[in-house]
N, C-alpha and C. Protein backbone atom coordinates (compact mmCIF):
# COMPACT_ATOMS: atom_id res chain seq x y z
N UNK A 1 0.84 -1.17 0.00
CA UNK A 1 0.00 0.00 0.00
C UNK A 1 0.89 1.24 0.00
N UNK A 2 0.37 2.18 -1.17
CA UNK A 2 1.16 3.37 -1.06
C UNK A 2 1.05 4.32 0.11
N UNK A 3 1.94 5.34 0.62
CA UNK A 3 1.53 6.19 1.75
C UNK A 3 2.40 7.67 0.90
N UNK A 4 1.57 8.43 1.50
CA UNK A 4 2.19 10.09 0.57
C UNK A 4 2.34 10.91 2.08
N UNK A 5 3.78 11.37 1.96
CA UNK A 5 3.50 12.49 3.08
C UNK A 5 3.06 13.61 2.68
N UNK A 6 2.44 13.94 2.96
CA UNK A 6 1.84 15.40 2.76
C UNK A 6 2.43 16.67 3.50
N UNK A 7 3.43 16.74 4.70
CA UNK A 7 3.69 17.92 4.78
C UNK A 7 5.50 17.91 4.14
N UNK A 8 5.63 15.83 3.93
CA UNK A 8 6.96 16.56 2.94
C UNK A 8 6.73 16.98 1.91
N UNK A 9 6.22 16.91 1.14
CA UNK A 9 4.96 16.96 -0.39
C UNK A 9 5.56 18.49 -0.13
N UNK A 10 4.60 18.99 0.53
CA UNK A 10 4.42 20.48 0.87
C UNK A 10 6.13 21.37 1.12
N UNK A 11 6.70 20.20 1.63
CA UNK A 11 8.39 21.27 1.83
C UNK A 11 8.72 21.07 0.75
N UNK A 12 8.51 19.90 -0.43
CA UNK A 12 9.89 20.04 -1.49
C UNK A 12 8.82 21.07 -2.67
N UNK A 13 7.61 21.14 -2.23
CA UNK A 13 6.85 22.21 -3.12
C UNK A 13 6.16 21.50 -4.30
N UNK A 14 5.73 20.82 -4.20
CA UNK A 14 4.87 19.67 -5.15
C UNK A 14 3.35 18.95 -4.50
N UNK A 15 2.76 18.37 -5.86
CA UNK A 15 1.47 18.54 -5.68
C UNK A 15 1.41 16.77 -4.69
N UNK A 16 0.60 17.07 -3.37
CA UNK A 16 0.62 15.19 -2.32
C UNK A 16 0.03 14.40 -3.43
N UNK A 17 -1.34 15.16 -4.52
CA UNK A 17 -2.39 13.98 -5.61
C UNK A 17 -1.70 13.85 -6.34
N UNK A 18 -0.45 14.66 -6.89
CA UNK A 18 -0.13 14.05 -7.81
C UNK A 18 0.62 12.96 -7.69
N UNK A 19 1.96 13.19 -6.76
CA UNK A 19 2.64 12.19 -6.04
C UNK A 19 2.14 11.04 -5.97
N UNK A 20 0.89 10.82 -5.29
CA UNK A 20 -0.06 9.89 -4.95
C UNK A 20 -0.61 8.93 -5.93
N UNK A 21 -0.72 10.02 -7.11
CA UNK A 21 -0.70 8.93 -8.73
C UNK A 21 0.20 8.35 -8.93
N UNK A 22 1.22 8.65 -8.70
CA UNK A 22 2.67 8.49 -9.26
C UNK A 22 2.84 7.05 -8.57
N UNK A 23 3.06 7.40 -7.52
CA UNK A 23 2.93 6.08 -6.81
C UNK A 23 2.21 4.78 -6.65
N UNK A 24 0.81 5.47 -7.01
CA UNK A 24 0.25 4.20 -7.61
C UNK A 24 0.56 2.99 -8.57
N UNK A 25 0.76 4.77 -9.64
CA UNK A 25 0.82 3.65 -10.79
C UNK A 25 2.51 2.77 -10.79
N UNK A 26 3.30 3.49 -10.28
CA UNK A 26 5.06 3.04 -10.15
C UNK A 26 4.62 1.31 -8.82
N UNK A 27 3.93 1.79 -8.12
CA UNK A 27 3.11 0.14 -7.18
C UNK A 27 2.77 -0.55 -7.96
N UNK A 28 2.00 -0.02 -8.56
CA UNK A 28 1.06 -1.33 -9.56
C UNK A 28 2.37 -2.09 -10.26
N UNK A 29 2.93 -1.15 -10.99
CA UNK A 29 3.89 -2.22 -12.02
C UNK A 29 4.89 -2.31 -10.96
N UNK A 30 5.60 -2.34 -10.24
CA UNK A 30 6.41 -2.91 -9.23
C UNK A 30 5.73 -4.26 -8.78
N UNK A 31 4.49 -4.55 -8.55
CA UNK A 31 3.51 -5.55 -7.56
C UNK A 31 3.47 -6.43 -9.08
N UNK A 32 3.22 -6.06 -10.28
CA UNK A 32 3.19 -7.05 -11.10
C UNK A 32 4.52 -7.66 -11.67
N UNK A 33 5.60 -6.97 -11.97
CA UNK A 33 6.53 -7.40 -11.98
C UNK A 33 7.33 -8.38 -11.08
N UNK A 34 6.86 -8.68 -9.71
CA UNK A 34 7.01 -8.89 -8.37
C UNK A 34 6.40 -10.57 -9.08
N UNK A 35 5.42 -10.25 -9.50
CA UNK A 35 4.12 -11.53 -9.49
C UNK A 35 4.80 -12.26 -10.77
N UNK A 36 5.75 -12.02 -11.34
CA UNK A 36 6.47 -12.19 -12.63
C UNK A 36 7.40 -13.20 -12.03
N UNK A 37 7.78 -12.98 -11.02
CA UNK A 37 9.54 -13.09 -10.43
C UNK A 37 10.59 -12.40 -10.53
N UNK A 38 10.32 -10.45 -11.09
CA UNK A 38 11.37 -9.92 -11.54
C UNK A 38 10.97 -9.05 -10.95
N UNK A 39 11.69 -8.16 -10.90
CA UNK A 39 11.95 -6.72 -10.00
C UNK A 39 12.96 -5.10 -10.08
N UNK A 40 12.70 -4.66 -9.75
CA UNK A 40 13.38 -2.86 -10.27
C UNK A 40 14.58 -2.98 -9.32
N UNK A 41 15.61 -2.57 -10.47
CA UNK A 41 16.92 -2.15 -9.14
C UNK A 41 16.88 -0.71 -9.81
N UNK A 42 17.37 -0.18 -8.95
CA UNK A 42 18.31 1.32 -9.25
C UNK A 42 19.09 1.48 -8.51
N UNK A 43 19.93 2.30 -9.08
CA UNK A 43 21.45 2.26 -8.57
C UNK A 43 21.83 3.91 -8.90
N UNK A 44 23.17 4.01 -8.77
CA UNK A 44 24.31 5.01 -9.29
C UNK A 44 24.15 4.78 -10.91
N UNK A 45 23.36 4.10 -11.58
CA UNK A 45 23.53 3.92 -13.21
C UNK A 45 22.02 4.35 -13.81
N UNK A 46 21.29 4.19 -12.90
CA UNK A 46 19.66 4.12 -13.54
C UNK A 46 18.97 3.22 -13.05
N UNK A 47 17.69 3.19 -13.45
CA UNK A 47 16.98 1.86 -13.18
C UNK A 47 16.77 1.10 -14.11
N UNK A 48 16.68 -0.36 -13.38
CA UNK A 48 16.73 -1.64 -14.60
C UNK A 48 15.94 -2.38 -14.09
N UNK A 49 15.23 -3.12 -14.92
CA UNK A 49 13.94 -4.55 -14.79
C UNK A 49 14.88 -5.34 -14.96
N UNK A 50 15.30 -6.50 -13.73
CA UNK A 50 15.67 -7.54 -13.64
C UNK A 50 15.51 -8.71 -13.39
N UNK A 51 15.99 -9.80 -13.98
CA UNK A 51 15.03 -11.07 -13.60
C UNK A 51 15.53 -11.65 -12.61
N UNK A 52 15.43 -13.17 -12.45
CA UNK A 52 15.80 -13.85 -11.18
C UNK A 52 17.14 -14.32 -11.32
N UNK A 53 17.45 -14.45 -9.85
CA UNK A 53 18.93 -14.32 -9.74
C UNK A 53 19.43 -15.76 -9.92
N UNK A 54 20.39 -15.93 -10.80
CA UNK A 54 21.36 -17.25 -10.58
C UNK A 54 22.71 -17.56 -10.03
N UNK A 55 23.23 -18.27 -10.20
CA UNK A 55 24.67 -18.11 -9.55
C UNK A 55 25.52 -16.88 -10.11
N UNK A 56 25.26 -16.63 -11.51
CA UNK A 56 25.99 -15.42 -12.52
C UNK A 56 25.13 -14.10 -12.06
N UNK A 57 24.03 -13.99 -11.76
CA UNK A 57 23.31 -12.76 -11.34
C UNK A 57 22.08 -12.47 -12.11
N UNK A 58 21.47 -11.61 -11.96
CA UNK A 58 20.29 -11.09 -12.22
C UNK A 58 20.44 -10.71 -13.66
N UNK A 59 19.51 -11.12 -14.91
CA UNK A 59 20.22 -10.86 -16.38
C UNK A 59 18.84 -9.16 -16.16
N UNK A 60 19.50 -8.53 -17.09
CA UNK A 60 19.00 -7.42 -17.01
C UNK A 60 18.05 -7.12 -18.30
N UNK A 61 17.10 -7.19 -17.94
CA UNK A 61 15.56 -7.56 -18.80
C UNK A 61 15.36 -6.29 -19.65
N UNK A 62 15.74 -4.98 -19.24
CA UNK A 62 15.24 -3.28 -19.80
C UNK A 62 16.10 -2.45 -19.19
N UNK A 63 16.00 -1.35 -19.31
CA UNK A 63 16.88 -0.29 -18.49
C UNK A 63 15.28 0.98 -18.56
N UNK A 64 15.48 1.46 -18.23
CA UNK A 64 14.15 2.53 -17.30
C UNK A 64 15.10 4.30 -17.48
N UNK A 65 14.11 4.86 -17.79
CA UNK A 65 14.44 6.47 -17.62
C UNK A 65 13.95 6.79 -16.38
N UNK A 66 15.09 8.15 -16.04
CA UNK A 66 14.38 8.75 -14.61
C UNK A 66 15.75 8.61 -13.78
N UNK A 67 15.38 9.01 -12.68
CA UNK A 67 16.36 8.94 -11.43
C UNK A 67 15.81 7.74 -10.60
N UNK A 68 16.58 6.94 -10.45
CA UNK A 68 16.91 5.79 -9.51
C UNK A 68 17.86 5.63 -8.71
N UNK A 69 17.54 6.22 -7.49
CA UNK A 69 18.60 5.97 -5.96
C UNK A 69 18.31 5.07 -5.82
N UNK A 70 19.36 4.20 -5.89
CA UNK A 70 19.81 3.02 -5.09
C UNK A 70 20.18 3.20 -3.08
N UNK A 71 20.87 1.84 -2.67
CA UNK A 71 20.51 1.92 -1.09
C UNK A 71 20.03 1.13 -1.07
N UNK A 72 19.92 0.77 0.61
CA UNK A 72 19.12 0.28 1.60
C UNK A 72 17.38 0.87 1.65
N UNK A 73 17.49 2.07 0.85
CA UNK A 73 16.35 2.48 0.37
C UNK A 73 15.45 2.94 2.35
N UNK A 74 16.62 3.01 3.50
CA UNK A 74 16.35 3.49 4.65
C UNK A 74 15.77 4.63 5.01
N UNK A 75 14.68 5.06 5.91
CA UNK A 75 14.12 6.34 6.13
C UNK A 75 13.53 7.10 6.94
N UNK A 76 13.29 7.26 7.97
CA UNK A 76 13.07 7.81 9.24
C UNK A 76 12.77 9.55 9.46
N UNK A 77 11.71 9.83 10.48
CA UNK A 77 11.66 11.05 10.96
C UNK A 77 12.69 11.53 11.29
N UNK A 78 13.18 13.04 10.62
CA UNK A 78 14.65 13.76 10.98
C UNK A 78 14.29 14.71 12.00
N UNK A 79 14.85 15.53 12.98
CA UNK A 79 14.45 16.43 13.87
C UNK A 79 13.26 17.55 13.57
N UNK A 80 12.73 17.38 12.25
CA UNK A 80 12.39 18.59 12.53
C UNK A 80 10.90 17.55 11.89
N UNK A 81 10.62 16.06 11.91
CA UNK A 81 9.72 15.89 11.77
C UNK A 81 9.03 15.20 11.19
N UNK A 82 10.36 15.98 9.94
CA UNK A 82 9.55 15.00 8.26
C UNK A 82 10.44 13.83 7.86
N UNK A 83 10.25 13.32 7.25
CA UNK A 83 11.03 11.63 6.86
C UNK A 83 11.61 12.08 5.98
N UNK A 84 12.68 11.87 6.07
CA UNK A 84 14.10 11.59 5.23
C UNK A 84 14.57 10.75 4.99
N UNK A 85 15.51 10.25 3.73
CA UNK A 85 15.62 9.12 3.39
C UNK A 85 17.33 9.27 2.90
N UNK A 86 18.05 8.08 2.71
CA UNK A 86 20.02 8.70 2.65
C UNK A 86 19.97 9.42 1.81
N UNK A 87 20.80 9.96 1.50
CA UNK A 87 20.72 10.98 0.33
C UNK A 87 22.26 10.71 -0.57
């Protein structure tokens, strides 16, 4: 299930509904790809649709436009409130 913060929404100056689409629809095909056996990495290079892993590794199915941070993908309330994530 997606979750939108709304008062980070509001600090980086962007719309929470639109976000909220975004996320949907980026869930949906994440959850079906999932149901595939394959899955999104992103990294320091981009993002890529990858399949299942063998002893040689994950063969790399597509490559994806956009920004893809990679990580532990970790994220927590920072002092002043709002969730932050590594940067």
């Amino acid at each position: 299930m997606t979750h939108v913060y709304q008062e980070e929404c509001e600090a980086e100056g962007v719309d929470p509904k639109r976000i909220a689409q975004i996320a949907r629809g980026i869930s949906r095909y994440a959850r079906e790809l999932e149901s595939m056996g394959l899955g999104v990495f992103g990294g320091g290079t981009g993002g890529t649709i990858r399949g299942k892993a063998d002893s040689r590794g994950r063969l790399v199915l597509a490559t994806l436009d956009g920004e893809f941070d990679g990580g532990d993908g970790a994220y927590g309330a920072d002092d002043d409130g709002l969730m932050r994530g590594e940067s």
